[in-house]
PDB file of N, CA and C in Angstrom:
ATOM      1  N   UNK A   1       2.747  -7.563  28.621  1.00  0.00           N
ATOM      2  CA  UNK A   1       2.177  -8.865  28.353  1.00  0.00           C
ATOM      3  C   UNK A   1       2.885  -9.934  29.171  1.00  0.00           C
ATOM      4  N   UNK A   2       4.115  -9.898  29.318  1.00  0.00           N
ATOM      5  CA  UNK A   2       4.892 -10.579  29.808  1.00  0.00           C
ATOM      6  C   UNK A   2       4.502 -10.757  31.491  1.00  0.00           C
ATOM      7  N   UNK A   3       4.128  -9.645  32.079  1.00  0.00           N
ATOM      8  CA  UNK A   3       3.578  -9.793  33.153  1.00  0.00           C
ATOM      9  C   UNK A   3       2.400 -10.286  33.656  1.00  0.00           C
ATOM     10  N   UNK A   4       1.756  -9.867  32.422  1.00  0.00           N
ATOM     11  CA  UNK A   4       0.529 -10.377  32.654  1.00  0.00           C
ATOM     12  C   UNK A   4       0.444 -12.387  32.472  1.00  0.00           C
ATOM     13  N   UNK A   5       1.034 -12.733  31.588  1.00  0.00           N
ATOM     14  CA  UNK A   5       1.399 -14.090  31.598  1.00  0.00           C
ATOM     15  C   UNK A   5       1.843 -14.435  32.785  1.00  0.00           C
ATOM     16  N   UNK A   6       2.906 -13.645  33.195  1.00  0.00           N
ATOM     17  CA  UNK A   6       3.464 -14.538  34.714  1.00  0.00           C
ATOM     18  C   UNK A   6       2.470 -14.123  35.771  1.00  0.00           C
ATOM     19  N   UNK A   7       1.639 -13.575  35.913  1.00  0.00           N
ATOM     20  CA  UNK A   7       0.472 -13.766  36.864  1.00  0.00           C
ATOM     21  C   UNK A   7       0.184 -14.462  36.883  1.00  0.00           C
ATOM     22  N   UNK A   8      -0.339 -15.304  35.268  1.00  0.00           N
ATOM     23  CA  UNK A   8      -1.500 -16.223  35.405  1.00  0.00           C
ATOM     24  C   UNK A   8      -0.688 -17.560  35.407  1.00  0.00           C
ATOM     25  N   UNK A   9       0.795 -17.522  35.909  1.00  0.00           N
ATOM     26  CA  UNK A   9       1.468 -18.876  35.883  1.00  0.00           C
ATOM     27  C   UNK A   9       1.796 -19.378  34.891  1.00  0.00           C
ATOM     28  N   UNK A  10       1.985 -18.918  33.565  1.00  0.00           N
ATOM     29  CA  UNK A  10       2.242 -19.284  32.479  1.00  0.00           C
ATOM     30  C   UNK A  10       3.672 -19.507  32.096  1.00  0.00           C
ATOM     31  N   UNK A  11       4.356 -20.715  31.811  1.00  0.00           N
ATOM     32  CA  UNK A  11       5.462 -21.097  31.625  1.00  0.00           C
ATOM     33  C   UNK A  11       6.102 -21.321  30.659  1.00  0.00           C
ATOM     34  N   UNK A  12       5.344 -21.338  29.124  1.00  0.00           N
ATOM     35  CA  UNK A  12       5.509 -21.383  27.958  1.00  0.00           C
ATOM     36  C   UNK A  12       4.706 -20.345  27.273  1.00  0.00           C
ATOM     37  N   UNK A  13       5.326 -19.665  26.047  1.00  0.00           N
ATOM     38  CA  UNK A  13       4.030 -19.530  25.042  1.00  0.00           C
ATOM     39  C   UNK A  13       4.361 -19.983  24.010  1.00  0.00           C
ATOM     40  N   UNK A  14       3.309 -20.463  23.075  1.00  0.00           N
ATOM     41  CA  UNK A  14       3.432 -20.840  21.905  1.00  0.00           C
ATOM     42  C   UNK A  14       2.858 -19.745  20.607  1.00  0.00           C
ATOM     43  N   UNK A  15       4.132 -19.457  20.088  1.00  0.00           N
ATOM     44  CA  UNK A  15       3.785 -18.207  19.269  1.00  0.00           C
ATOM     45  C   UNK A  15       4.125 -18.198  17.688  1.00  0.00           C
ATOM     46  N   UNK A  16       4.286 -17.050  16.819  1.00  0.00           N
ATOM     47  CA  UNK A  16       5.026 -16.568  15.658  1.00  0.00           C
ATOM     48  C   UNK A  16       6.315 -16.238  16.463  1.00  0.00           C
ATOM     49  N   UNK A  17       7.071 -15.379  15.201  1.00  0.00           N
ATOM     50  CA  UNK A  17       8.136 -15.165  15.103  1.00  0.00           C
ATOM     51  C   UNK A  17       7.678 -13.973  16.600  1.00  0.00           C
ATOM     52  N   UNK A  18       8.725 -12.924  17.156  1.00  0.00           N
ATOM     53  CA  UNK A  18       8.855 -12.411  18.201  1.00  0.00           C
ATOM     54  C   UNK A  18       9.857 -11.595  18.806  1.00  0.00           C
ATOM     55  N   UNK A  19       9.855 -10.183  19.003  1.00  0.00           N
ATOM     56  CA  UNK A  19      11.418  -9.386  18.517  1.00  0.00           C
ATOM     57  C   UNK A  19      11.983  -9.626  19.924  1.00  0.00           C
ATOM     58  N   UNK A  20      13.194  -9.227  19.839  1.00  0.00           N
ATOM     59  CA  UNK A  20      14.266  -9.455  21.110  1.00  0.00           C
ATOM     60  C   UNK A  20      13.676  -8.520  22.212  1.00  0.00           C
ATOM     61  N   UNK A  21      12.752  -7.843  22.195  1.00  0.00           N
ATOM     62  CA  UNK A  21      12.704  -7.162  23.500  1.00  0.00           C
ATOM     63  C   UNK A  21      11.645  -7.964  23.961  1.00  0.00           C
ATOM     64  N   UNK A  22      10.884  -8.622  23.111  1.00  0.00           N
ATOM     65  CA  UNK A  22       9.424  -9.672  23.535  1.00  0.00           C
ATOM     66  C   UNK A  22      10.453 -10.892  24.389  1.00  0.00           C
ATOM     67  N   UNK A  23      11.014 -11.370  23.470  1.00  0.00           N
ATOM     68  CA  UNK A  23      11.996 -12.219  24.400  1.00  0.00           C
ATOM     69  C   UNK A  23      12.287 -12.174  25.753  1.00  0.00           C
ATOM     70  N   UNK A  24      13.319 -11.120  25.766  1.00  0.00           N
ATOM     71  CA  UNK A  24      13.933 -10.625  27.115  1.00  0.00           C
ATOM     72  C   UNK A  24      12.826 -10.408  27.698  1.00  0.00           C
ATOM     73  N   UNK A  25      11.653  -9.816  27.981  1.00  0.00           N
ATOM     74  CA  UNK A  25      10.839  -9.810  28.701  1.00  0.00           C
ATOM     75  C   UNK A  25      10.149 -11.171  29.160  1.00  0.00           C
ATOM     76  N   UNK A  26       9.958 -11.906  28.220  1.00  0.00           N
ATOM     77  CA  UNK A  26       9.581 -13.473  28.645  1.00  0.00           C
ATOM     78  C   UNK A  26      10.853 -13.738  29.149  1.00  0.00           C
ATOM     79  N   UNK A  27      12.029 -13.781  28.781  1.00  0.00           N
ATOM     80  CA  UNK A  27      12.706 -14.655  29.638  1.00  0.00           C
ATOM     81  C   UNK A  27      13.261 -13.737  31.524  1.00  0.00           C
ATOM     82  N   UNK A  28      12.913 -13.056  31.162  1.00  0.00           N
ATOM     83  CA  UNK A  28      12.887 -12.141  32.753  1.00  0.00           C
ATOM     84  C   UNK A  28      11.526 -12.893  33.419  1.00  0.00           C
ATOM     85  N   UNK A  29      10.732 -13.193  33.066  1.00  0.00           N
ATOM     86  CA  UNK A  29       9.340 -13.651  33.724  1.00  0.00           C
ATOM     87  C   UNK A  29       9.382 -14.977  33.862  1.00  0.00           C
ATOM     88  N   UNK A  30      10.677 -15.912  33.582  1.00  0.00           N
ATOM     89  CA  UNK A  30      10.670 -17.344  33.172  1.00  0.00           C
ATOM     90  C   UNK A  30       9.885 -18.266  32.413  1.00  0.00           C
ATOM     91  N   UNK A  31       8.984 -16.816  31.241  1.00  0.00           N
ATOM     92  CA  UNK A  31       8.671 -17.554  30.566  1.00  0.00           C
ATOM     93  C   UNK A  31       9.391 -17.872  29.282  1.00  0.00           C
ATOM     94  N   UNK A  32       9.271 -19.641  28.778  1.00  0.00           N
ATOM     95  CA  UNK A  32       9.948 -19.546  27.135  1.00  0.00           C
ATOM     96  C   UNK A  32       9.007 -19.556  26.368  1.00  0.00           C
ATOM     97  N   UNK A  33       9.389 -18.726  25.168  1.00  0.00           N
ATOM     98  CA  UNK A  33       8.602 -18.679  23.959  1.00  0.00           C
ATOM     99  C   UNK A  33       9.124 -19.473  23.099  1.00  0.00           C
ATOM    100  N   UNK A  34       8.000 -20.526  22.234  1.00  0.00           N
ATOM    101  CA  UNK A  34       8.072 -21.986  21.608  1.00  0.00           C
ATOM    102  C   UNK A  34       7.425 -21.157  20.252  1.00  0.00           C
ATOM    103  N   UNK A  35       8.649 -20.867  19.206  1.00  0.00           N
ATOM    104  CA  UNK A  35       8.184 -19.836  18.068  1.00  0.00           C
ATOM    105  C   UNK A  35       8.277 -20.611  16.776  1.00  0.00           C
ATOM    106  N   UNK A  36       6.674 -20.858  16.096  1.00  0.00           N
ATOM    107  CA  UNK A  36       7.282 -21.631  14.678  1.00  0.00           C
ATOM    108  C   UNK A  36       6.705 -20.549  13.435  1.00  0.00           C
ATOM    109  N   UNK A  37       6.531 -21.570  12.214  1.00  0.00           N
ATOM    110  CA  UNK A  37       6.278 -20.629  10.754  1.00  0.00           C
ATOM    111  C   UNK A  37       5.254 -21.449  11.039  1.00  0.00           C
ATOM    112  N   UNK A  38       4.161 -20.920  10.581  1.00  0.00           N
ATOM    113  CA  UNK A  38       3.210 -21.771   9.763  1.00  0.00           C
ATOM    114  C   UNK A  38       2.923 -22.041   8.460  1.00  0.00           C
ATOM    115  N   UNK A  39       4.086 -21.618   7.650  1.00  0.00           N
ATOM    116  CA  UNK A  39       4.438 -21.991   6.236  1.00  0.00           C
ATOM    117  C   UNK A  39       4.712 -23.399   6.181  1.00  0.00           C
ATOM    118  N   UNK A  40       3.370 -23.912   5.092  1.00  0.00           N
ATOM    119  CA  UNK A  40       3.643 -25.688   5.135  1.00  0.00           C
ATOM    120  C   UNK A  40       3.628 -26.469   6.434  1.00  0.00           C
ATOM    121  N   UNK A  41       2.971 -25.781   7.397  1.00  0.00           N
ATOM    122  CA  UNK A  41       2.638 -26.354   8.140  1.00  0.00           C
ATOM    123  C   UNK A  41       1.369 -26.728   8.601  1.00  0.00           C
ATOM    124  N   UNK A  42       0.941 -28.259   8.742  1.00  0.00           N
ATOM    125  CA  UNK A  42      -0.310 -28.714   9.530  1.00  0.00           C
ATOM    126  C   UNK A  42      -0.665 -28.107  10.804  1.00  0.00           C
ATOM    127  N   UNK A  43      -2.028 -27.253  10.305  1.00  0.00           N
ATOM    128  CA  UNK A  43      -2.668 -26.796  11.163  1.00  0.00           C
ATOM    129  C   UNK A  43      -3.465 -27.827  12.351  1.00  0.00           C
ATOM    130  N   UNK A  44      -3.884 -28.814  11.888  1.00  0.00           N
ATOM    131  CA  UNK A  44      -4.333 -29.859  12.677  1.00  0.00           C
ATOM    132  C   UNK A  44      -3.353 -30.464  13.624  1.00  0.00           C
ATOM    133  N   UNK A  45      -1.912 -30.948  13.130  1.00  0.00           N
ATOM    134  CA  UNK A  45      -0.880 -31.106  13.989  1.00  0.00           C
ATOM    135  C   UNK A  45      -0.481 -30.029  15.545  1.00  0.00           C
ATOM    136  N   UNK A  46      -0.806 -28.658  15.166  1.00  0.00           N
ATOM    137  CA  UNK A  46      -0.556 -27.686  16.254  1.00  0.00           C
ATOM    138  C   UNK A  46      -1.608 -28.077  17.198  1.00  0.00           C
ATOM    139  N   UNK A  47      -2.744 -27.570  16.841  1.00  0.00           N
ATOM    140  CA  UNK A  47      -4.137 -27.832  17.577  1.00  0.00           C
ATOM    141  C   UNK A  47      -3.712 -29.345  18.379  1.00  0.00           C
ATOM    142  N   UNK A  48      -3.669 -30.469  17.863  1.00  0.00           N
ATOM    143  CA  UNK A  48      -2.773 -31.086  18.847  1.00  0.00           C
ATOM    144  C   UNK A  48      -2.389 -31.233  19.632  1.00  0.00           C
ATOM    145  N   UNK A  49      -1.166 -30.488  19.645  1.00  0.00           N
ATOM    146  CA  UNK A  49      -0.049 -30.198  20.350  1.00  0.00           C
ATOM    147  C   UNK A  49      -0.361 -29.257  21.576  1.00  0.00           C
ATOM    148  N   UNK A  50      -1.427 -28.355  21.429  1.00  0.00           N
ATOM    149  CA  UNK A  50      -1.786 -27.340  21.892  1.00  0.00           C
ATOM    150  C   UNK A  50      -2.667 -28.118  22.897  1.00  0.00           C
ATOM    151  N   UNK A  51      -3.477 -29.386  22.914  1.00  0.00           N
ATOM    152  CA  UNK A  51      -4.285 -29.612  23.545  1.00  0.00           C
ATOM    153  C   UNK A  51      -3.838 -30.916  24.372  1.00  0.00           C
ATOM    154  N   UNK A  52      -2.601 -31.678  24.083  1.00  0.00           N
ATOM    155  CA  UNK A  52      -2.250 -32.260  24.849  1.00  0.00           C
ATOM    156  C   UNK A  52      -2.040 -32.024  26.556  1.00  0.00           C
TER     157      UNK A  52
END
């Protein structure tokens, strides 16, 4: 996956939680992963964020 992201130029992802080998693979590809809960969290606020 990780590769496939850095094909398409992708410099962030915005995700869930994410195990250490998902990591290390994004961060070998320079991509960072931006990881939250969505417990009590505004769904409208992400969407947002996502579309800025």
């Amino acid at each position: 996956m990780a590769g496939l992201l850095a094909a398409l130029q992708v410099d962030a992802l915005i995700c869930g939680g994410i195990g250490g080998g998902a990591r290390m693979a994004l961060a070998q590809a320079n991509i960072r992963p931006k990881t939250f809960s969505s417990r009590g969290m505004d769904h409208s606020r992400v969407y947002s964020a996502l579309c800025l």
